[in-house]
Protein backbone atom coordinates (compact mmCIF):
# COMPACT_ATOMS: atom_id res chain seq x y z
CA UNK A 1 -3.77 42.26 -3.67
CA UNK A 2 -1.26 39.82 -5.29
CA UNK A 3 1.29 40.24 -2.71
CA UNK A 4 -1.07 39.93 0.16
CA UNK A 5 -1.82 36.45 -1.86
CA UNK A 6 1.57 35.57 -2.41
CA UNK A 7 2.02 36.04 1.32
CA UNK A 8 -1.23 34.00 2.74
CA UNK A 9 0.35 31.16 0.40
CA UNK A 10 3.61 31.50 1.70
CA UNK A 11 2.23 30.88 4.93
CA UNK A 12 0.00 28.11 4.40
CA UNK A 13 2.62 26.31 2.75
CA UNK A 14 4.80 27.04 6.20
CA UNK A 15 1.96 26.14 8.18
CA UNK A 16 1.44 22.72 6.48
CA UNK A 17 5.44 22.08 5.82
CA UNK A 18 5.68 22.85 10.31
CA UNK A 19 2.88 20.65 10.75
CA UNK A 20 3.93 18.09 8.49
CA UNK A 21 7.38 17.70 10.30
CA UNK A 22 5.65 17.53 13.71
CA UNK A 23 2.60 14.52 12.98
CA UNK A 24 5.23 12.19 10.93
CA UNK A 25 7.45 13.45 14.12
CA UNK A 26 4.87 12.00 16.20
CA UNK A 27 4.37 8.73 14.56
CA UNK A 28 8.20 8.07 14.02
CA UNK A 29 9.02 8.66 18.04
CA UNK A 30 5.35 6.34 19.29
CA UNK A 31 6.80 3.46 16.88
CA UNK A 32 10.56 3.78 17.75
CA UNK A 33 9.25 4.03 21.54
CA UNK A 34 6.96 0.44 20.85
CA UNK A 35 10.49 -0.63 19.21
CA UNK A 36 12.72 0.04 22.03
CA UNK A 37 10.38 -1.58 24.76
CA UNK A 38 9.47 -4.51 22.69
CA UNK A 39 12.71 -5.33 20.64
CA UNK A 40 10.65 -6.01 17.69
CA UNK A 41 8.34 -4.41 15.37
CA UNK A 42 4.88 -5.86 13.42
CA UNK A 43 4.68 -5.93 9.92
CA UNK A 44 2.45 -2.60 10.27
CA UNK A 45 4.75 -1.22 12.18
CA UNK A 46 7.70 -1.24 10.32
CA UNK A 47 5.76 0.33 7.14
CA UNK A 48 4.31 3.00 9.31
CA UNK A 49 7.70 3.93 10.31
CA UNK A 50 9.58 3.68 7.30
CA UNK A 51 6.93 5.98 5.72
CA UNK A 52 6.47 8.58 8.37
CA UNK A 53 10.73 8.86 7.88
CA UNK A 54 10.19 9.10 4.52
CA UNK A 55 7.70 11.61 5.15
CA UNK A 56 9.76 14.29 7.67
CA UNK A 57 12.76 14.01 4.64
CA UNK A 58 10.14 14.62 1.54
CA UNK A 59 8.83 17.64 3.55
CA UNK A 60 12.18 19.15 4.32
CA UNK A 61 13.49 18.57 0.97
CA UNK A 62 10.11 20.13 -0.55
CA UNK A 63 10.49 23.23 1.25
CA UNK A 64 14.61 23.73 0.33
CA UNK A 65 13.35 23.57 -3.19
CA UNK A 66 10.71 25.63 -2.33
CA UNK A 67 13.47 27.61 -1.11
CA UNK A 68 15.14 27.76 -3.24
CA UNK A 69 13.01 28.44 -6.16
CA UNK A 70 11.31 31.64 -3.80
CA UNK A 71 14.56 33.12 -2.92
CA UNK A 72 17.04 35.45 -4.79
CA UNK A 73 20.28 33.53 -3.57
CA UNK A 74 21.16 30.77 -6.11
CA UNK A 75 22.63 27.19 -4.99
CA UNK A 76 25.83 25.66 -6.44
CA UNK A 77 24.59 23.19 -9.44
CA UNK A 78 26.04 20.72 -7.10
CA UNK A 79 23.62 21.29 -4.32
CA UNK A 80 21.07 21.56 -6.52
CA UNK A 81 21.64 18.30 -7.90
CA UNK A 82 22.08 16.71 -4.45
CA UNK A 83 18.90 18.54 -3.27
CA UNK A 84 16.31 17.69 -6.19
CA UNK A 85 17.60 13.95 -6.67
CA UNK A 86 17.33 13.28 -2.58
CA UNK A 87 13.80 14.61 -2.92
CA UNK A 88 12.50 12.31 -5.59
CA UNK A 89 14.12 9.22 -3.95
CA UNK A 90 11.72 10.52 -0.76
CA UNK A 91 9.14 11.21 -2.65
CA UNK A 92 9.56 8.17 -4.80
CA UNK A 93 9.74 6.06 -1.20
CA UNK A 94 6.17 7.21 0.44
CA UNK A 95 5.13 6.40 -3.24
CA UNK A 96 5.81 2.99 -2.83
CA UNK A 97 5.67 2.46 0.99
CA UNK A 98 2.16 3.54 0.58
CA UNK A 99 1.33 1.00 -2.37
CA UNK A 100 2.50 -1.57 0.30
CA UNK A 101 0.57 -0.39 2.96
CA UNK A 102 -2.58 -0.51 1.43
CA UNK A 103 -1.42 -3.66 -0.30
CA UNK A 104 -1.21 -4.88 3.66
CA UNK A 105 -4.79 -3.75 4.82
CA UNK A 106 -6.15 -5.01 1.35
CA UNK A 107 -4.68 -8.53 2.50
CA UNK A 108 -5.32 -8.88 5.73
CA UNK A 109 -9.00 -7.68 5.26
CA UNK A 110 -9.91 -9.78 2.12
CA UNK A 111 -11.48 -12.95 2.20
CA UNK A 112 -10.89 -14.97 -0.74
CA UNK A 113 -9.81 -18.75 -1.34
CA UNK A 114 -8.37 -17.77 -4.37
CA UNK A 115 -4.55 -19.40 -4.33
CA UNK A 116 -2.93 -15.74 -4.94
CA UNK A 117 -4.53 -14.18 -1.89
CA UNK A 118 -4.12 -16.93 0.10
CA UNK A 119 -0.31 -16.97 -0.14
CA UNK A 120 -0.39 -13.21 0.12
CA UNK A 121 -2.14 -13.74 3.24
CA UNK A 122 0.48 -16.46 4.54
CA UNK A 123 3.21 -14.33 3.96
CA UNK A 124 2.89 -10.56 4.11
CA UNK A 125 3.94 -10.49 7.52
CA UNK A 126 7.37 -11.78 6.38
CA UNK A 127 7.33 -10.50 2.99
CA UNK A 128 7.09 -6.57 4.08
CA UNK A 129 11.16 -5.94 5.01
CA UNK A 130 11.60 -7.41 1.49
CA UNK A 131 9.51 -4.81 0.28
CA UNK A 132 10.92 -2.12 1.71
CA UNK A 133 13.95 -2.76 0.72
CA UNK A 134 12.55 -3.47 -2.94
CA UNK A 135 11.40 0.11 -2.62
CA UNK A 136 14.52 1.09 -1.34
CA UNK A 137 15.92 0.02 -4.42
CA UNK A 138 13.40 1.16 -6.83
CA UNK A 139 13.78 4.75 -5.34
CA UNK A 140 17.43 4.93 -5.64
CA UNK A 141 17.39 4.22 -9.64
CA UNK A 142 14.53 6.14 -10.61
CA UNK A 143 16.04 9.30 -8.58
CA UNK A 144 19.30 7.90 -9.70
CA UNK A 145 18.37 8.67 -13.41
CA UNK A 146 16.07 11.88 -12.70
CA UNK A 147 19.95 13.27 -10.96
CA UNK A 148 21.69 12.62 -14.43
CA UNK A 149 19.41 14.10 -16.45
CA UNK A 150 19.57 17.59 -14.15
CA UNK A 151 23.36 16.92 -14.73
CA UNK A 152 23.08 16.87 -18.39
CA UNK A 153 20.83 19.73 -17.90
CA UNK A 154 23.36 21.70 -15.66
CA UNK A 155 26.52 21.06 -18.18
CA UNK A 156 24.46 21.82 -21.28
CA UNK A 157 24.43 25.23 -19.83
CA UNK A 158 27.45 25.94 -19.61
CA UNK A 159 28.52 24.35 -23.13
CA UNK A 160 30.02 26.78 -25.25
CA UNK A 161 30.98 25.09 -28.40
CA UNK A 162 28.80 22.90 -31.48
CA UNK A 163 30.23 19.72 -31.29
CA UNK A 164 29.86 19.71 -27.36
CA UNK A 165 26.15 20.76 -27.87
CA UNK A 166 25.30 18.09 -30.58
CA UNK A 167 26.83 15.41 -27.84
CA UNK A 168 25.13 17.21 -25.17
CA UNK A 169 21.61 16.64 -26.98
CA UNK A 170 21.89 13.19 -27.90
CA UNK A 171 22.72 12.20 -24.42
CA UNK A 172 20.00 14.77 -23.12
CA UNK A 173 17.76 13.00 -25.33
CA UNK A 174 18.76 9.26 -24.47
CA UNK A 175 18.10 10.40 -20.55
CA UNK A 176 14.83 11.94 -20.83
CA UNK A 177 13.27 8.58 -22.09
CA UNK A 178 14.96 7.14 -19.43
CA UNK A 179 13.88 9.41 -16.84
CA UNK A 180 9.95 9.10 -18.52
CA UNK A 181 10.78 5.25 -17.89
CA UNK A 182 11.46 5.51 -14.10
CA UNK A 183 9.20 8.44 -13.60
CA UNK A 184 6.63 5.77 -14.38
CA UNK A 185 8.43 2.85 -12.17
CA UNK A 186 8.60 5.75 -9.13
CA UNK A 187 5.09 7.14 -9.37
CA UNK A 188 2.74 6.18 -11.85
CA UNK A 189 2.94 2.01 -10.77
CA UNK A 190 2.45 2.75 -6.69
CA UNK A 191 -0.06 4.58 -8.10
CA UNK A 192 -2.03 1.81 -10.12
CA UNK A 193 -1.70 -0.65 -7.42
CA UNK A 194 -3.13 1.85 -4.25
CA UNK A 195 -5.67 1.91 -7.01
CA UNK A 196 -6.59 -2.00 -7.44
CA UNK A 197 -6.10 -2.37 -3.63
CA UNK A 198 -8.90 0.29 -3.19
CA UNK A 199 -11.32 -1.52 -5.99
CA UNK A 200 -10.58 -4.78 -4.03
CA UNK A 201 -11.29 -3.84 -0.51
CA UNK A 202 -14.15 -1.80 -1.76
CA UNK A 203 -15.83 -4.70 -3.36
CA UNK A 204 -14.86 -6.70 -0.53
CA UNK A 205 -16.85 -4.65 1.73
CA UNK A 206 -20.04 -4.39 -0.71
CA UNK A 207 -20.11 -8.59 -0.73
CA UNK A 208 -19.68 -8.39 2.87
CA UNK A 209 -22.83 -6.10 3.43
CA UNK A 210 -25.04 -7.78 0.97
CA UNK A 211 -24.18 -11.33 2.75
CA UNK A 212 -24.83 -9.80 6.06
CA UNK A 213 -28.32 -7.89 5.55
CA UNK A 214 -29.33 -10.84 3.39
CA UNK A 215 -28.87 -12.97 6.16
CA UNK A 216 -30.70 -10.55 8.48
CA UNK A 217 -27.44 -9.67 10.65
CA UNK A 218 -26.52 -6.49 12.24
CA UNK A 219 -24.22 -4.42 10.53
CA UNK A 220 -22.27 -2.74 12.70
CA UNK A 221 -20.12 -6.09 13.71
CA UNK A 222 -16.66 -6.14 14.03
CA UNK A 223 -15.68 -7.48 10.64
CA UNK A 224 -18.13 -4.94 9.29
CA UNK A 225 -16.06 -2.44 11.06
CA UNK A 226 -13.05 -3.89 10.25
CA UNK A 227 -14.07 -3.54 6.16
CA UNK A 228 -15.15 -0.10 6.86
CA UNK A 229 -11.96 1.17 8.33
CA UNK A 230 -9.72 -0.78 5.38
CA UNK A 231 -11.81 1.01 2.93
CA UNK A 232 -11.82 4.05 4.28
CA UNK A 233 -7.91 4.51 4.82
CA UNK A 234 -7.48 3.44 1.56
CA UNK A 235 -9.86 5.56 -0.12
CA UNK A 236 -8.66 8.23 1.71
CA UNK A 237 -5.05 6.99 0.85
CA UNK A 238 -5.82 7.08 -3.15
CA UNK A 239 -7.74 10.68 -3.16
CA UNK A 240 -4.82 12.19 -1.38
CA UNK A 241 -1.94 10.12 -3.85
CA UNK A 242 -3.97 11.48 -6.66
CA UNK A 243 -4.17 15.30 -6.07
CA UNK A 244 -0.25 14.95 -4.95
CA UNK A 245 0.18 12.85 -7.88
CA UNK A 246 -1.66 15.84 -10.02
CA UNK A 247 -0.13 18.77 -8.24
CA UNK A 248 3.08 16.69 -8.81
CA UNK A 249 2.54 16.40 -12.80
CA UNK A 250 1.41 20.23 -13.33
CA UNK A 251 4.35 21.71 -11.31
CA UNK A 252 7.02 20.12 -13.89
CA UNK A 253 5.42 21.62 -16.79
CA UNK A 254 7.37 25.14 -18.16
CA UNK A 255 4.07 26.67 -19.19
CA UNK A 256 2.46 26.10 -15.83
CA UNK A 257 5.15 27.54 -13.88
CA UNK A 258 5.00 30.73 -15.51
CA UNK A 259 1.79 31.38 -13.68
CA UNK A 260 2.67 32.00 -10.05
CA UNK A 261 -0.72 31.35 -8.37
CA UNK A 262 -1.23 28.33 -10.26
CA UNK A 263 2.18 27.28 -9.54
CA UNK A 264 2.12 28.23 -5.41
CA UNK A 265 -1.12 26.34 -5.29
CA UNK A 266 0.47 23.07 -6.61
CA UNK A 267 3.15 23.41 -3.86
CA UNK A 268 0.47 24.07 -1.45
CA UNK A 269 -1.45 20.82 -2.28
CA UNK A 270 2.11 18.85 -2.47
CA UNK A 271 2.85 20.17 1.48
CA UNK A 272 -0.64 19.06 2.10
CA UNK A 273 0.30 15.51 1.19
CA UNK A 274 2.68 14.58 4.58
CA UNK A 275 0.58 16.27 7.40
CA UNK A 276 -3.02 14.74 6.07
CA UNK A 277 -1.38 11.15 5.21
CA UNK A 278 -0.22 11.10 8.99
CA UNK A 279 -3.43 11.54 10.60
CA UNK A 280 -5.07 9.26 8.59
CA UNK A 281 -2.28 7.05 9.53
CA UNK A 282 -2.88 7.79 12.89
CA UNK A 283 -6.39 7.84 12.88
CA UNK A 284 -6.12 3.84 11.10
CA UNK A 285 -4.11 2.57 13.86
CA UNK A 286 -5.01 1.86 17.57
CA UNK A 287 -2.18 2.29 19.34
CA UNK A 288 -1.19 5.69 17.29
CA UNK A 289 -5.05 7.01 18.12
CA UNK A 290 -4.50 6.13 21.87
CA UNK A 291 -1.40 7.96 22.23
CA UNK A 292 -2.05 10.99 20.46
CA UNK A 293 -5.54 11.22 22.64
CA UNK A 294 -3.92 10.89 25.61
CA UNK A 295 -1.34 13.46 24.71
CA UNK A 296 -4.31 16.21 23.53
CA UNK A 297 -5.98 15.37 27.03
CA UNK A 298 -2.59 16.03 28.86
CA UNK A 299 -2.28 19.58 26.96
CA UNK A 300 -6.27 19.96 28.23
CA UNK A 301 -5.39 19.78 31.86
């Protein structure tokens, strides 16, 4: 009974890891298509394709540690240190691209006078390359630090004498904090603000409802529609950060990884995370809808 358990996970975790590849696959190759034809990208655009990259890496490097961790053949500390640290800058990416997407819908769909918004509004368009970049950035230190403290890690294995321990531990100790520091930078602050973006567009859409059935108006208008759509992608955007987030968290303690099923179904949930956020990426933008309908009514005929 466990192994036939062990096995169905095994296989949904395939499933989702093959199915993850192929949607942020799709989305990647529609955008670079728009890309090559027009010469330029929207703002959207280029945060829809920076994320589904980010994407089709995080779930390739998810399933060589998965990999690795499942198999009996053991990887050279150096690979393992290339493999884990190139993962969390991924992961640590989509963390942040997705704070900026939702930080884009939030702004484009809010209607305030407020002098904040307002030059949000002016500027997004422009300001997104920066912030890719900025995440860019972000990414490469907090993964930078999360790499030296598996090196520590790594070498304090292999010391064999006292005075090289008692070094060993102080520095151990020094990068831990440091790693808590960017651990919170790389996933708890993309976090907060996909958060406030939700509360905001949310509230946005209440005011807009009230206003509109208090003056008697019919609902279903296109800036009703428009709030609706915001609110649900991001919605759906913070639900699914959260569990990964959560699945995320539980995986890294020792404890928790002593219990295999509890264990496999955090890695389940985590290769859940790149297959659902690209179709509700797809499913939030026009042109990515069209395409992929046309292409299920081609497979049809």
């Amino acid at each position: 009974m466990a192994s036939t358990k062990f096995i169905l996970s095994l296989a949904a975790i395939a499933d989702f890891v093959f199915c993850g590849l192929l949607s942020n696959g799709f989305i990647t190759a529609v955008i670079i298509t728009e890309w090559a034809k027009r010469r330029s990208l929207a703002a959207c655009e280029q945060l829809l394709l920076s994320l589904g990259v980010s994407n089709i890496f995080a779930t390739f490097g998810l399933s060589l540690c998965f990999y690795d961790w499942n198999t009996k053949i053991i990887f050279s500390n150096t690979l393992q240190l290339i493999l884990y640290s190139n993962l969390s800058y991924f992961v640590f990416m989509r963390f942040w691209l997705t704070a900026w997407l939702c930080v884009f819908y939030c702004v484009k769909i809010l209607n305030s006078t407020h002098s904040f918004f307002l030059w949000w509004k002016m500027r997004i368009s422009r300001l997104v390359p920066r912030l890719i970049m900025g995440s860019c950035v972000v990414s490469f230190l907090a993964s930078f630090f999360i790499a030296l403290t598996i090196s520590i890690q790594l070498q304090s294995n292999k010391t064999a004498n006292v005075t090289n321990i008692t070094k060993v531990g102080k520095m151990e100790e020094l990068s831990k904090s440091a790693n808590i520091f960017f651990l919170i930078i790389g996933s708890t602050c993309p976090l907060l603000v996909v958060f406030i973006c939700s509360i905001l567009v949310v509230a946005s859409l209440c005011r807009h409802a009230c206003k509109m059935s208090s003056k008697g108006s019919n609902l279903r208008n296109l800036q009703t529609e428009a709030h609706v759509k915001a609110a649900w992608t991001v919605l759906s955007l913070l639900v699914l950060y959260i569990s990964f987030y959560l699945a995320q968290t539980l995986s890294s303690i020792p404890k928790f990884q002593k219990n295999l099923f509890s264990f496999l179904t955090c890695f389940i949930v985590m290769s859940i995370y790149s297959p659902v956020q690209a179709a509700i990426l797809v499913l939030s933008n026009p042109k990515l809808k069209q395409t992929a309908s046309r292409m299920l009514v081609r497979t049809k005929k």
